[in-house]
C-alpha atoms as a PDB file:
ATOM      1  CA  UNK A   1     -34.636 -51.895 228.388  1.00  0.00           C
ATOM      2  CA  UNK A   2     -36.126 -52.224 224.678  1.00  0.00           C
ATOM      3  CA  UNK A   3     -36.750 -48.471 224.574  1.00  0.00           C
ATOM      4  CA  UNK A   4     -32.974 -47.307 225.592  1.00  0.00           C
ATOM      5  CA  UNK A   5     -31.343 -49.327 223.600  1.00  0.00           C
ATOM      6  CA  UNK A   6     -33.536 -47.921 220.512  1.00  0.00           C
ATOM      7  CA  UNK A   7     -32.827 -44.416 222.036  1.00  0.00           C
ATOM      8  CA  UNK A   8     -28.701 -45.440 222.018  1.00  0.00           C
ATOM      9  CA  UNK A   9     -28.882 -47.117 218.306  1.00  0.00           C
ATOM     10  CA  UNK A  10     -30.744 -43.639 217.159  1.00  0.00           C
ATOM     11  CA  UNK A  11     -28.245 -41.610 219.028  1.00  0.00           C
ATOM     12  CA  UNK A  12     -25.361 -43.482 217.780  1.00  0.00           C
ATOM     13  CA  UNK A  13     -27.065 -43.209 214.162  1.00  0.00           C
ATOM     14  CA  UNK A  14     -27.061 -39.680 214.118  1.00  0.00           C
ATOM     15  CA  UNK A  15     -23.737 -39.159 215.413  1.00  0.00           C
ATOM     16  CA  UNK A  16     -22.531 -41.354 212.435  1.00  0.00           C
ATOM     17  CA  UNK A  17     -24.646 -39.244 210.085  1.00  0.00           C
ATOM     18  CA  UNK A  18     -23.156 -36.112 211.215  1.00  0.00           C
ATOM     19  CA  UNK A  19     -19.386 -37.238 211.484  1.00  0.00           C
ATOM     20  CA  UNK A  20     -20.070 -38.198 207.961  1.00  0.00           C
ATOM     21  CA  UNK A  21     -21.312 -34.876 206.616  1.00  0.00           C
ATOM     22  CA  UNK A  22     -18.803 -33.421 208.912  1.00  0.00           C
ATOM     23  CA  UNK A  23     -15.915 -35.321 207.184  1.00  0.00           C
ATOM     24  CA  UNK A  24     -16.631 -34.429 203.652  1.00  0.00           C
ATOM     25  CA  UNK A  25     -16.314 -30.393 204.236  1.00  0.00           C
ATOM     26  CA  UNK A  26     -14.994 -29.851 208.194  1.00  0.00           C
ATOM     27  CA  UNK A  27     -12.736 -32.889 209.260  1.00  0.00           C
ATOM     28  CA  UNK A  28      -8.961 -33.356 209.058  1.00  0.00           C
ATOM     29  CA  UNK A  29      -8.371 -32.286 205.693  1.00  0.00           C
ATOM     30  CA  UNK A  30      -8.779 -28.699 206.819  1.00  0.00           C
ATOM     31  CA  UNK A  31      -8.787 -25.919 204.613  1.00  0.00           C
ATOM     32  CA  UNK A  32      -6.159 -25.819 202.567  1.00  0.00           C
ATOM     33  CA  UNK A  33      -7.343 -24.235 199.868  1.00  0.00           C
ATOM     34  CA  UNK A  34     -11.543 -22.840 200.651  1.00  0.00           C
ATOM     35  CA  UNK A  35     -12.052 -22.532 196.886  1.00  0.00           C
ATOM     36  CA  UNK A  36     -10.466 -25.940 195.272  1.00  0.00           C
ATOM     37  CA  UNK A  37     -12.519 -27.968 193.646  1.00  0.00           C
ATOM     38  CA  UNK A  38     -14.189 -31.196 195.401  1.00  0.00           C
ATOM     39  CA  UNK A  39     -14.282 -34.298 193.079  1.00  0.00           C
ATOM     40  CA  UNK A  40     -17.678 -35.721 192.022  1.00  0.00           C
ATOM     41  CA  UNK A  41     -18.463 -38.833 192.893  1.00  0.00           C
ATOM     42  CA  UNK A  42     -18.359 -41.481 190.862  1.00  0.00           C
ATOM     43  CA  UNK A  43     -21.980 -42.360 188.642  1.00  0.00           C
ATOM     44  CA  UNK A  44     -25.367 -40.631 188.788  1.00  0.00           C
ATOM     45  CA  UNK A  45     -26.262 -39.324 192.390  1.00  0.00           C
ATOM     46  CA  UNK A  46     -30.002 -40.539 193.855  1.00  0.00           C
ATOM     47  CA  UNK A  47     -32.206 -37.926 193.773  1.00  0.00           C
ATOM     48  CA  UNK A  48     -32.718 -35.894 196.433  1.00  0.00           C
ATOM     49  CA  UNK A  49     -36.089 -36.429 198.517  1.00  0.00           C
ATOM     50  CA  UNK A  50     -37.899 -33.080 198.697  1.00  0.00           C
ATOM     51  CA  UNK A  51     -36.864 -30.935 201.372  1.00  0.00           C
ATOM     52  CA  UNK A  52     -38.772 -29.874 203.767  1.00  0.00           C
ATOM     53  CA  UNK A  53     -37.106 -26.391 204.832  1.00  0.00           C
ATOM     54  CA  UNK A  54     -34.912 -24.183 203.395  1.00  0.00           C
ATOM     55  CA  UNK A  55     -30.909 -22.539 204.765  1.00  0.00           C
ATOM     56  CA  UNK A  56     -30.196 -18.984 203.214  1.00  0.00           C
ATOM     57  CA  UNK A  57     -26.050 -18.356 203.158  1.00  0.00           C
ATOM     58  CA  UNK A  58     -24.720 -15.341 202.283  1.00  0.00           C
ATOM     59  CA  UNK A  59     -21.471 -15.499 200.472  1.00  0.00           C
ATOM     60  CA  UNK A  60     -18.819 -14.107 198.770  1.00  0.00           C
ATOM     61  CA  UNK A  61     -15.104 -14.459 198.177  1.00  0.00           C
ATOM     62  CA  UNK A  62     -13.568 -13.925 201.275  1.00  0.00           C
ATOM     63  CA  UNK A  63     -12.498 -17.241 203.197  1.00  0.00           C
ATOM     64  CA  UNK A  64     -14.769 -17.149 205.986  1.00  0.00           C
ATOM     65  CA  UNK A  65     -18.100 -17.071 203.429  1.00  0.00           C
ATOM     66  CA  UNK A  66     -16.929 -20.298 202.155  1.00  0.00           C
ATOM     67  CA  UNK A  67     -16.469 -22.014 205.645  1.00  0.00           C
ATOM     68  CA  UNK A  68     -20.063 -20.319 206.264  1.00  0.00           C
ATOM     69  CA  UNK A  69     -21.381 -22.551 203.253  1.00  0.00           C
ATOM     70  CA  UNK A  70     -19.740 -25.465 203.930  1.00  0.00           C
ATOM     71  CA  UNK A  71     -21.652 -25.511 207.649  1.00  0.00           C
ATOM     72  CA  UNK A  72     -24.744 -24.143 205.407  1.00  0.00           C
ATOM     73  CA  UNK A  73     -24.413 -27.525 203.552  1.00  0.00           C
ATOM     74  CA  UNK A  74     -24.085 -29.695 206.535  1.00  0.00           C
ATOM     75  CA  UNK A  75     -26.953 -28.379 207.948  1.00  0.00           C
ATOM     76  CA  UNK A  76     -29.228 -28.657 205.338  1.00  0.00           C
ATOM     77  CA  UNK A  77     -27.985 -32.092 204.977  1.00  0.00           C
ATOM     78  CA  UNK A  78     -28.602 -33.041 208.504  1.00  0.00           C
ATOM     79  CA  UNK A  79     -32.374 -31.449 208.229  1.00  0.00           C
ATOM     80  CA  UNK A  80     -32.952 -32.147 204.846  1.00  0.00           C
ATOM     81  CA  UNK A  81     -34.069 -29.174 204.034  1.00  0.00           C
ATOM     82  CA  UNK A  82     -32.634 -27.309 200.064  1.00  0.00           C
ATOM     83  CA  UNK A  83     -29.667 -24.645 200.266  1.00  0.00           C
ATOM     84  CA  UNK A  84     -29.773 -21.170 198.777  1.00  0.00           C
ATOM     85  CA  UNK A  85     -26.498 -19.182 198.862  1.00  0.00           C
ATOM     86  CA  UNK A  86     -26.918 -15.704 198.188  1.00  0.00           C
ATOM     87  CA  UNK A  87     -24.455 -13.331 197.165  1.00  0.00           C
ATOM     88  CA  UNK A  88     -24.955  -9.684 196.585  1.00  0.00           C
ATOM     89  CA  UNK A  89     -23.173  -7.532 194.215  1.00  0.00           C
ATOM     90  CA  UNK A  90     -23.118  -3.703 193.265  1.00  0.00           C
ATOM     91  CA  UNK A  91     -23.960  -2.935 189.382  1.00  0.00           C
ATOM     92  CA  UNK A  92     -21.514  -4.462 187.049  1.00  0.00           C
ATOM     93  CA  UNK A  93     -20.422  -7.213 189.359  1.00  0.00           C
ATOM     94  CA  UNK A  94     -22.990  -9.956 188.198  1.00  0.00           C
ATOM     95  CA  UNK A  95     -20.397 -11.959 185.803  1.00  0.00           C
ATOM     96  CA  UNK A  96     -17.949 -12.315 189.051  1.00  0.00           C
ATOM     97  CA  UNK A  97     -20.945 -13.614 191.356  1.00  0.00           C
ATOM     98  CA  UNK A  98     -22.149 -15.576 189.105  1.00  0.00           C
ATOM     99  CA  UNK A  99     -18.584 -17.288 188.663  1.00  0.00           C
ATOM    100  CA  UNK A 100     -18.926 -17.642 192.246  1.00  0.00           C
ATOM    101  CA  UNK A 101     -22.526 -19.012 192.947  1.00  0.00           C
ATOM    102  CA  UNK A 102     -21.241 -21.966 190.284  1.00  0.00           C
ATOM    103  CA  UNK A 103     -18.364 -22.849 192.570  1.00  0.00           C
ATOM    104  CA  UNK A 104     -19.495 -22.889 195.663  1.00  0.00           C
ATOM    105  CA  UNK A 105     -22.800 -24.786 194.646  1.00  0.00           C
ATOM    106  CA  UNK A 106     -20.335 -27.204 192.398  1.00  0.00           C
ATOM    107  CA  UNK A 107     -18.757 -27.824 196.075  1.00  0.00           C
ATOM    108  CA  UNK A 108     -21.841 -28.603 197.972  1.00  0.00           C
ATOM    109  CA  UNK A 109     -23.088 -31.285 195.232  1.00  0.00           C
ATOM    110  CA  UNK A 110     -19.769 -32.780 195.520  1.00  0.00           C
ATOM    111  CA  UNK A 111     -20.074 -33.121 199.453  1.00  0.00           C
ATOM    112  CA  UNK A 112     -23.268 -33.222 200.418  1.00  0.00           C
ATOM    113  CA  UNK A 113     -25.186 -34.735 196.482  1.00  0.00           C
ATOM    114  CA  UNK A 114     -28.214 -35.027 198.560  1.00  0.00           C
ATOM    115  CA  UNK A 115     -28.575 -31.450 199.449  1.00  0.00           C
ATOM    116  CA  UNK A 116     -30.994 -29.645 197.020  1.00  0.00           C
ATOM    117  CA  UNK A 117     -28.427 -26.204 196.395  1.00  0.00           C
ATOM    118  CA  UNK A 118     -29.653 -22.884 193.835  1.00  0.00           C
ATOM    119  CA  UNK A 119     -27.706 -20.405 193.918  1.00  0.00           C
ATOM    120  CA  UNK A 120     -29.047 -16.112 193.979  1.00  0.00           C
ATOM    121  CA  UNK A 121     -27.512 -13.080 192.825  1.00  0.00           C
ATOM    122  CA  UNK A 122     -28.780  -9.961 193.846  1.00  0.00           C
ATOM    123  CA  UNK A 123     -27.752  -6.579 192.451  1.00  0.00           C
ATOM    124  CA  UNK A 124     -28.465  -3.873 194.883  1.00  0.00           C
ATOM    125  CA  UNK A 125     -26.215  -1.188 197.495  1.00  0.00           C
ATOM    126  CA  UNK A 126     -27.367  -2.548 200.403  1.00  0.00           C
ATOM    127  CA  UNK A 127     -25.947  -6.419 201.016  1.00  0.00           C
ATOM    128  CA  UNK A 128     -27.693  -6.999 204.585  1.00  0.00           C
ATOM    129  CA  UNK A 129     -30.899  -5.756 203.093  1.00  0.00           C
ATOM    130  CA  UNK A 130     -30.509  -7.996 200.156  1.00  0.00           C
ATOM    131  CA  UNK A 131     -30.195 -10.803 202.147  1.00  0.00           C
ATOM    132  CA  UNK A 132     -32.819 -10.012 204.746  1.00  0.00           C
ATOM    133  CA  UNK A 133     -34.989 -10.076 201.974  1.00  0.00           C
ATOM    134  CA  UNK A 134     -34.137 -13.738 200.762  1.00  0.00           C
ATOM    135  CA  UNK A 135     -33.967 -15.114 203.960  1.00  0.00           C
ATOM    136  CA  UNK A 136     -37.633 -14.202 204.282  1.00  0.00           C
ATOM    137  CA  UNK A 137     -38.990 -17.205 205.327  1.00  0.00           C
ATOM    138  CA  UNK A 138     -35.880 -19.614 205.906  1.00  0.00           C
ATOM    139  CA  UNK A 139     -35.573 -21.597 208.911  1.00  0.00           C
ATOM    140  CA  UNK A 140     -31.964 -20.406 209.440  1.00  0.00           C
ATOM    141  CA  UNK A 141     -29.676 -17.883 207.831  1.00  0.00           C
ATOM    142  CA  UNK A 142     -25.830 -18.589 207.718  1.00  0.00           C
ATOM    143  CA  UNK A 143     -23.525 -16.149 207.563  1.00  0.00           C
ATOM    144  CA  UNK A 144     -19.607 -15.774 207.939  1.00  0.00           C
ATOM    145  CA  UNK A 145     -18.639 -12.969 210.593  1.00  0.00           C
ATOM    146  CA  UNK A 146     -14.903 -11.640 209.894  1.00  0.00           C
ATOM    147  CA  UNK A 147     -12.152 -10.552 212.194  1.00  0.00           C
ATOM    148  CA  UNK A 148      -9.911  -7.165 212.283  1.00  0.00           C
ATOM    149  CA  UNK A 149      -9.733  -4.926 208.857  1.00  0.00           C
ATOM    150  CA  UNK A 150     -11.259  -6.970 206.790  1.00  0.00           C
ATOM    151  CA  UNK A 151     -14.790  -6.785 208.032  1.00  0.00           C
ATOM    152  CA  UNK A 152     -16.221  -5.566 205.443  1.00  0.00           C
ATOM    153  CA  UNK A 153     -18.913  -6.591 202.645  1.00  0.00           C
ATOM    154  CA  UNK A 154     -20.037 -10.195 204.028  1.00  0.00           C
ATOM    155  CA  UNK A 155     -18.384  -9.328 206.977  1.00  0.00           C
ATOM    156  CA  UNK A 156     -19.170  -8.101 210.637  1.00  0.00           C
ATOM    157  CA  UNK A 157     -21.591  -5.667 210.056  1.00  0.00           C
ATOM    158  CA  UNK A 158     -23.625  -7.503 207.891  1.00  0.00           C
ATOM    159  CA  UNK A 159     -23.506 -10.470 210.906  1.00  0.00           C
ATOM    160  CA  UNK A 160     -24.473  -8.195 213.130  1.00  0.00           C
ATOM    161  CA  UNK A 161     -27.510  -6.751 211.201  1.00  0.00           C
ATOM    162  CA  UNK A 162     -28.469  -9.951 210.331  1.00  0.00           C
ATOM    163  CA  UNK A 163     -28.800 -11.216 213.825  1.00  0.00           C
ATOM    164  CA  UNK A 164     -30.257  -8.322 214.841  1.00  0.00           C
ATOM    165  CA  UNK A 165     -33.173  -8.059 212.181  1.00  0.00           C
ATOM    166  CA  UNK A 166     -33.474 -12.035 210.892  1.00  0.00           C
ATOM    167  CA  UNK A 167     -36.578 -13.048 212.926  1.00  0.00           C
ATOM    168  CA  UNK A 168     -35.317 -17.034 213.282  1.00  0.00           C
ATOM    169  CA  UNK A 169     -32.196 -18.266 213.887  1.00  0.00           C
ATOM    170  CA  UNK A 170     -28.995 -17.826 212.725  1.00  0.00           C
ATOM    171  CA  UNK A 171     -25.932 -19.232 212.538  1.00  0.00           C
ATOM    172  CA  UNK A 172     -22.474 -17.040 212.722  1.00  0.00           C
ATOM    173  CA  UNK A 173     -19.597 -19.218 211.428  1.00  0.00           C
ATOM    174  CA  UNK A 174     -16.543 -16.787 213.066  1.00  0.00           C
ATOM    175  CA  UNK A 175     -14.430 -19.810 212.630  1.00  0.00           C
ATOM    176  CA  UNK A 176     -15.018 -23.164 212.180  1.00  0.00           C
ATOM    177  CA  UNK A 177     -15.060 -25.474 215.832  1.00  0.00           C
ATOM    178  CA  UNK A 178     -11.381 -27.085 216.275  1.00  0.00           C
ATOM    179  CA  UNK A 179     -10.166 -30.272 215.314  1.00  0.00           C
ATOM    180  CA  UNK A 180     -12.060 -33.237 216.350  1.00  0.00           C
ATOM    181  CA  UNK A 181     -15.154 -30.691 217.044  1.00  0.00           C
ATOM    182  CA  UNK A 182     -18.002 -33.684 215.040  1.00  0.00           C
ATOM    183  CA  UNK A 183     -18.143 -35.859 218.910  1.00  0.00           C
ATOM    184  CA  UNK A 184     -18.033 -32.071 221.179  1.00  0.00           C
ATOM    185  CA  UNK A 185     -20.871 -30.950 222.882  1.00  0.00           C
ATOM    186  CA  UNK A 186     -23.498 -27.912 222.097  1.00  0.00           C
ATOM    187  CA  UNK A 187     -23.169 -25.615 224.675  1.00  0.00           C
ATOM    188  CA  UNK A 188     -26.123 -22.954 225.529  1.00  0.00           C
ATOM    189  CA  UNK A 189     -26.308 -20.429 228.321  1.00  0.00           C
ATOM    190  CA  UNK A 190     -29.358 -19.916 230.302  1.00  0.00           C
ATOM    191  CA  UNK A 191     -30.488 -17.359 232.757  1.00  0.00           C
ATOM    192  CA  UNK A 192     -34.042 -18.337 233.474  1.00  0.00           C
ATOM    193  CA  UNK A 193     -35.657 -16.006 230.170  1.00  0.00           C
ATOM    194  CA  UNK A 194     -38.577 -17.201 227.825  1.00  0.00           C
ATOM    195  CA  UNK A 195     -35.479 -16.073 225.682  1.00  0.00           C
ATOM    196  CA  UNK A 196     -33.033 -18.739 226.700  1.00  0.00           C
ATOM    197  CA  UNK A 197     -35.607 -21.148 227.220  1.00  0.00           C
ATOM    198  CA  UNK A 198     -36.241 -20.727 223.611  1.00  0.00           C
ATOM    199  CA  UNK A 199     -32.633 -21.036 222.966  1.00  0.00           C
ATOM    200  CA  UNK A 200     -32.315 -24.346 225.166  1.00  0.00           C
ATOM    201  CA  UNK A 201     -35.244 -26.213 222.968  1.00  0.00           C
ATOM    202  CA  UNK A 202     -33.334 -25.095 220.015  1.00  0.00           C
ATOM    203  CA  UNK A 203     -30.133 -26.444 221.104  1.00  0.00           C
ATOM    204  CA  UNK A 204     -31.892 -29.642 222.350  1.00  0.00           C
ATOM    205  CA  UNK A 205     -33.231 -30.340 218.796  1.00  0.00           C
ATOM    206  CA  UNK A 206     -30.018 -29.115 217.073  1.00  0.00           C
ATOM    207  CA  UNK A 207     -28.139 -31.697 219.548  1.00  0.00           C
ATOM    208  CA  UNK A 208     -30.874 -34.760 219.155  1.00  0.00           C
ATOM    209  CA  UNK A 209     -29.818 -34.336 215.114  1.00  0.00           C
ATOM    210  CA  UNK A 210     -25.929 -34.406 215.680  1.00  0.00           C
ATOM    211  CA  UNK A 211     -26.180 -37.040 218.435  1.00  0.00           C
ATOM    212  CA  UNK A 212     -24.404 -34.582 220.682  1.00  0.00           C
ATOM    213  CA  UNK A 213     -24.850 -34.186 224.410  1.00  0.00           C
ATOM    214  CA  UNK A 214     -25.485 -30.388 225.454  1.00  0.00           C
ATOM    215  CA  UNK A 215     -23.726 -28.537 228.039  1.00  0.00           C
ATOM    216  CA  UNK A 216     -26.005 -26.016 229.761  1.00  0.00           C
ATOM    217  CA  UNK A 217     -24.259 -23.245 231.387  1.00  0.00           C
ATOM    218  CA  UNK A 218     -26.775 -21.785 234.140  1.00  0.00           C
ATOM    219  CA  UNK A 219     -26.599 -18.300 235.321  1.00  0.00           C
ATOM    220  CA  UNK A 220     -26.460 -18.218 239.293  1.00  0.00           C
ATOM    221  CA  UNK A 221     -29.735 -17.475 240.371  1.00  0.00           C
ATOM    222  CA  UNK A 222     -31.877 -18.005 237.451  1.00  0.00           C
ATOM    223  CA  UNK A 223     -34.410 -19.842 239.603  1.00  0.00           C
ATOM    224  CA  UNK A 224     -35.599 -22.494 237.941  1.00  0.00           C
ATOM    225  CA  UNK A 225     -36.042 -26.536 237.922  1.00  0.00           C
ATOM    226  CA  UNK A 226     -34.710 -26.869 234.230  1.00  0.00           C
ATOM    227  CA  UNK A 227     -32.321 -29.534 235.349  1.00  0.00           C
ATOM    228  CA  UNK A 228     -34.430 -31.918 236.759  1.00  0.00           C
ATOM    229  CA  UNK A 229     -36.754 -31.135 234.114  1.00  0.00           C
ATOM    230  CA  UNK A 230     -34.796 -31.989 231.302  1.00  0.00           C
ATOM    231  CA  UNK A 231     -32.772 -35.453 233.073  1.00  0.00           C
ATOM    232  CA  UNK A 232     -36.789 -36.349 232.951  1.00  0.00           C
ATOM    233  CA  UNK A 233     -37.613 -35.827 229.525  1.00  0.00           C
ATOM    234  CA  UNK A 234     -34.582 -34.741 227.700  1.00  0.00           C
ATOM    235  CA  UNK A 235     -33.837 -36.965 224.738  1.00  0.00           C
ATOM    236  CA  UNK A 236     -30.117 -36.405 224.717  1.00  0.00           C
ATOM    237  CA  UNK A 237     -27.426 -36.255 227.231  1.00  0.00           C
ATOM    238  CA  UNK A 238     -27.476 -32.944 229.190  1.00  0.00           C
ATOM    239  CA  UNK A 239     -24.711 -32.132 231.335  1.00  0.00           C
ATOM    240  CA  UNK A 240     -25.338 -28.837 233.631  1.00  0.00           C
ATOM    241  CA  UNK A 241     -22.858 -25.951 235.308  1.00  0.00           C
ATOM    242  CA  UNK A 242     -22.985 -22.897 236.887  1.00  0.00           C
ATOM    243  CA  UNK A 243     -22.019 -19.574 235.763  1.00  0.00           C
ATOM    244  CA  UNK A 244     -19.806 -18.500 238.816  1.00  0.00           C
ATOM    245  CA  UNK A 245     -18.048 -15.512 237.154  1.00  0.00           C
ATOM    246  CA  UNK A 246     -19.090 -13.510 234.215  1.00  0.00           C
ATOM    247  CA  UNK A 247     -21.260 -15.360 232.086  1.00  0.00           C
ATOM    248  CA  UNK A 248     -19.466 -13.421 228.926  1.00  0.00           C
ATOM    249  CA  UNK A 249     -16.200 -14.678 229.979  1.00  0.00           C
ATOM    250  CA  UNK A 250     -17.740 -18.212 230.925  1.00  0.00           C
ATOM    251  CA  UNK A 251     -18.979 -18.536 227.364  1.00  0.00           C
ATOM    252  CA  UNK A 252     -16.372 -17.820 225.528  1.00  0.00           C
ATOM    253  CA  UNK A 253     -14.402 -20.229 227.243  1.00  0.00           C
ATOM    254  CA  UNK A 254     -16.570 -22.975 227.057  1.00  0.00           C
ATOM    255  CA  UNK A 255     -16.748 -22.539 223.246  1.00  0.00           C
ATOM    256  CA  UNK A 256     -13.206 -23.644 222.877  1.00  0.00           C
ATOM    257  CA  UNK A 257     -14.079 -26.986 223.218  1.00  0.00           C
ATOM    258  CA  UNK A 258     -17.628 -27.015 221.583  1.00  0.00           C
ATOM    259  CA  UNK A 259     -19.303 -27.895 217.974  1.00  0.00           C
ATOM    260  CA  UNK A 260     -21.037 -24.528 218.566  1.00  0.00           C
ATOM    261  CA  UNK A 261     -22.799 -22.122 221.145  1.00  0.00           C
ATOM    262  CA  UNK A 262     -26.579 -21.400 221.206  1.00  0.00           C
ATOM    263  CA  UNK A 263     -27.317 -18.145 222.741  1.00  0.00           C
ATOM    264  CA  UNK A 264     -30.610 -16.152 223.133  1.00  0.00           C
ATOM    265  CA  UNK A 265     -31.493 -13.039 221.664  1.00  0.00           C
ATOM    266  CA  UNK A 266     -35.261 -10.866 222.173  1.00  0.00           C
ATOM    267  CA  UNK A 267     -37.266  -9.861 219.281  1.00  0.00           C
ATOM    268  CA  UNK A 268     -35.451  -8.033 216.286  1.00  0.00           C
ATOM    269  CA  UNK A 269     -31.600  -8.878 218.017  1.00  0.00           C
ATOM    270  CA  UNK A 270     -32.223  -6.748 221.020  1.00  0.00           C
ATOM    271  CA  UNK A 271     -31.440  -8.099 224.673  1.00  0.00           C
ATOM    272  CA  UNK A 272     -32.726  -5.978 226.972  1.00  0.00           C
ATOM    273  CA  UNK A 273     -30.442  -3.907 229.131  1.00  0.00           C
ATOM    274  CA  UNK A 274     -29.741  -5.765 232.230  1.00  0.00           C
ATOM    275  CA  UNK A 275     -30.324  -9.061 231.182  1.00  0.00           C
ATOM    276  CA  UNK A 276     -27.595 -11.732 232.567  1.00  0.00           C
ATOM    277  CA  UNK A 277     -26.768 -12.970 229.117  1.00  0.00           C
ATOM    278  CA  UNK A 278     -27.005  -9.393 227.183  1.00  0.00           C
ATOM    279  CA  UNK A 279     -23.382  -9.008 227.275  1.00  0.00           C
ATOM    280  CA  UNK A 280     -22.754 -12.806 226.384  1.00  0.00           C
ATOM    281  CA  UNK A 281     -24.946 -11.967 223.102  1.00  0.00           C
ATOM    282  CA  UNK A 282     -23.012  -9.383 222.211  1.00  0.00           C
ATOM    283  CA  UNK A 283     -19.662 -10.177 222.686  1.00  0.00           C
ATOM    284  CA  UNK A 284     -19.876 -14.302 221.246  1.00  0.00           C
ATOM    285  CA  UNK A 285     -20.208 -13.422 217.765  1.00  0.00           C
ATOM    286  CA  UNK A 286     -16.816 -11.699 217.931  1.00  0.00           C
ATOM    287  CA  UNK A 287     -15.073 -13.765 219.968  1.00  0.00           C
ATOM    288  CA  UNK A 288     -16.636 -17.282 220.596  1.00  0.00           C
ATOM    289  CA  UNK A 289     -13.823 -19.919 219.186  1.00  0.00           C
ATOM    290  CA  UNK A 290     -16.382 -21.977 217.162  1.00  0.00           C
ATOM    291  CA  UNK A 291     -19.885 -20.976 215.014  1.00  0.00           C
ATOM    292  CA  UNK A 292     -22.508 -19.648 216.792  1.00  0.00           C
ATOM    293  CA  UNK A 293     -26.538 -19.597 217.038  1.00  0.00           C
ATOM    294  CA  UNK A 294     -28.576 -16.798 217.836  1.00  0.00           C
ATOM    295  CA  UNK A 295     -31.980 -17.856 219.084  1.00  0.00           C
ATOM    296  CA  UNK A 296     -35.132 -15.366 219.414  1.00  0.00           C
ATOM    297  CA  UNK A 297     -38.349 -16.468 221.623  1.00  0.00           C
ATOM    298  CA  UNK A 298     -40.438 -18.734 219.768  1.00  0.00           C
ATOM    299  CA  UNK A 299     -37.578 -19.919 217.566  1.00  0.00           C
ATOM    300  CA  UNK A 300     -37.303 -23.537 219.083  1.00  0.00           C
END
């Protein structure tokens, strides 16, 4: 009895924590304006204890890089891990992205003071490259993943490539979750793969920080135990369904009403032809209605 009420006080802990950092750049206030100043708090901030990780973002001025730093920010605040947003510029661009990199760091300090934030500019053609090469080593990449015409510099392609080539996860903020997203689930899609087993652990430990429950969506006929596995040892609520239909379609929907998806990928991006959630991979990114996670084997 001891134990589960510790394991409810720590759940209900974390949810607080991450409604909190959730509040200061995602909650009702919206975006009304992605590049308005925050105000400082009042007095000297604590110092930050040293992190232990680090979050790469890649940015620049388009709206949906700025929503991909704010979730940058709560992330490394919920891990406490340091913040390095990246932004890439052809020669004779550095004053501009330098203008920028103060901005957007000024607005993490001023919602999340305890996140440890630099800021990078690169110079160089070739943006994805440029940021593959900063990322080297990160635990997670963010990166903003536009819609229509405008998918451009930061944009699709560069999510895309990133996903593909980034070898551990990564987060693609298409648009930020919908109102009231801080208390929804995590929702993951499995099909029985050392892939999406990889991708469940991951959204197990992404959910055990939030205080979240996770919603596993099972393809039919992946053949395994996993649900009475994880009602055994899982530290968080799991709730599970099956995949009747396409598990594309399934997906998609299901990420209307979640904080994010976590979806598997194989080595270097690639799902291999045939695979029950190669299709899901593919299309989320462009569609899903809230951020989501790519996950490669071993990445958990």
């Amino acid at each position: 009895m001891k134990e589960e009420v510790a394991a409810m006080t720590q759940a209900h802990s974390d949810a607080t924590h991450f409604g909190d950092a959730i509040n200061r750049y995602l909650g009702a206030v919206g975006y009304p304006d992605p590049y308005a100043p925050r105000t400082r708090p009042d007095g000297p901030s604590a110092p930050a204890p040293p992190a232990t990780g680090l979050i790469v973002v890649g940015a620049d001025e388009s709206p949906a890089a700025c929503v991909a730093v704010d979730h940058a920010a709560v992330e490394a605040e919920l891990r406490g891990w340091a913040l390095r947003i990246v932004t890439v510029r052809h020669a004779g661009g550095g004053d501009a992205g330098a203008r920028l990199l103060d901005r957007l760091s000024d607005r993490v300090r001023a919602g999340s003071p305890s996140v440890a934030v630099t800021g990078r500019l690169v110079i160089g053609p070739d943006p994805a490259r440029s940021l593959l090469l900063e990322a080297r080593g990160a635990g997670l990449v963010v990166v903003g993943h536009r819609r229509g015409a405008t998918a451009t510099t930061l944009g699709r392609s560069l999510a895309d490539r990133v996903a593909r080539q980034h070898d551990d996860p990564v987060l693609i903020v298409r648009m930020p979750a919908g109102s009231g997203w801080a208390s929804w689930p995590l929702v993951v899609g499995v099909d029985g793969s050392a892939t999406a087993r990889a991708s469940l652990d991951f959204a197990l430990a992404e959910a055990r920080i939030r205080g979240c429950e996770v919603v596993v969506l099972h393809v039919v006929g992946d053949g395994s135990d996993l649900a009475r596995r994880l009602e055994t040892h899982s530290p968080v609520p799991v709730r599970h369904k099956i995949i009747q239909g396409d598990p594309a379609a399934a997906l998609i929907e299901a990420s209307g009403r979640a904080a994010a998806v976590v979806i598997g990928r194989h080595h270097h991006g690639v799902l291999m032809p045939g695979t029950a959630l190669s299709a899901a991979a593919h299309l989320l990114p462009q569609r899903a209605l809230c951020p989501v996670f790519m996950v490669g084997p071993g990445q958990s």
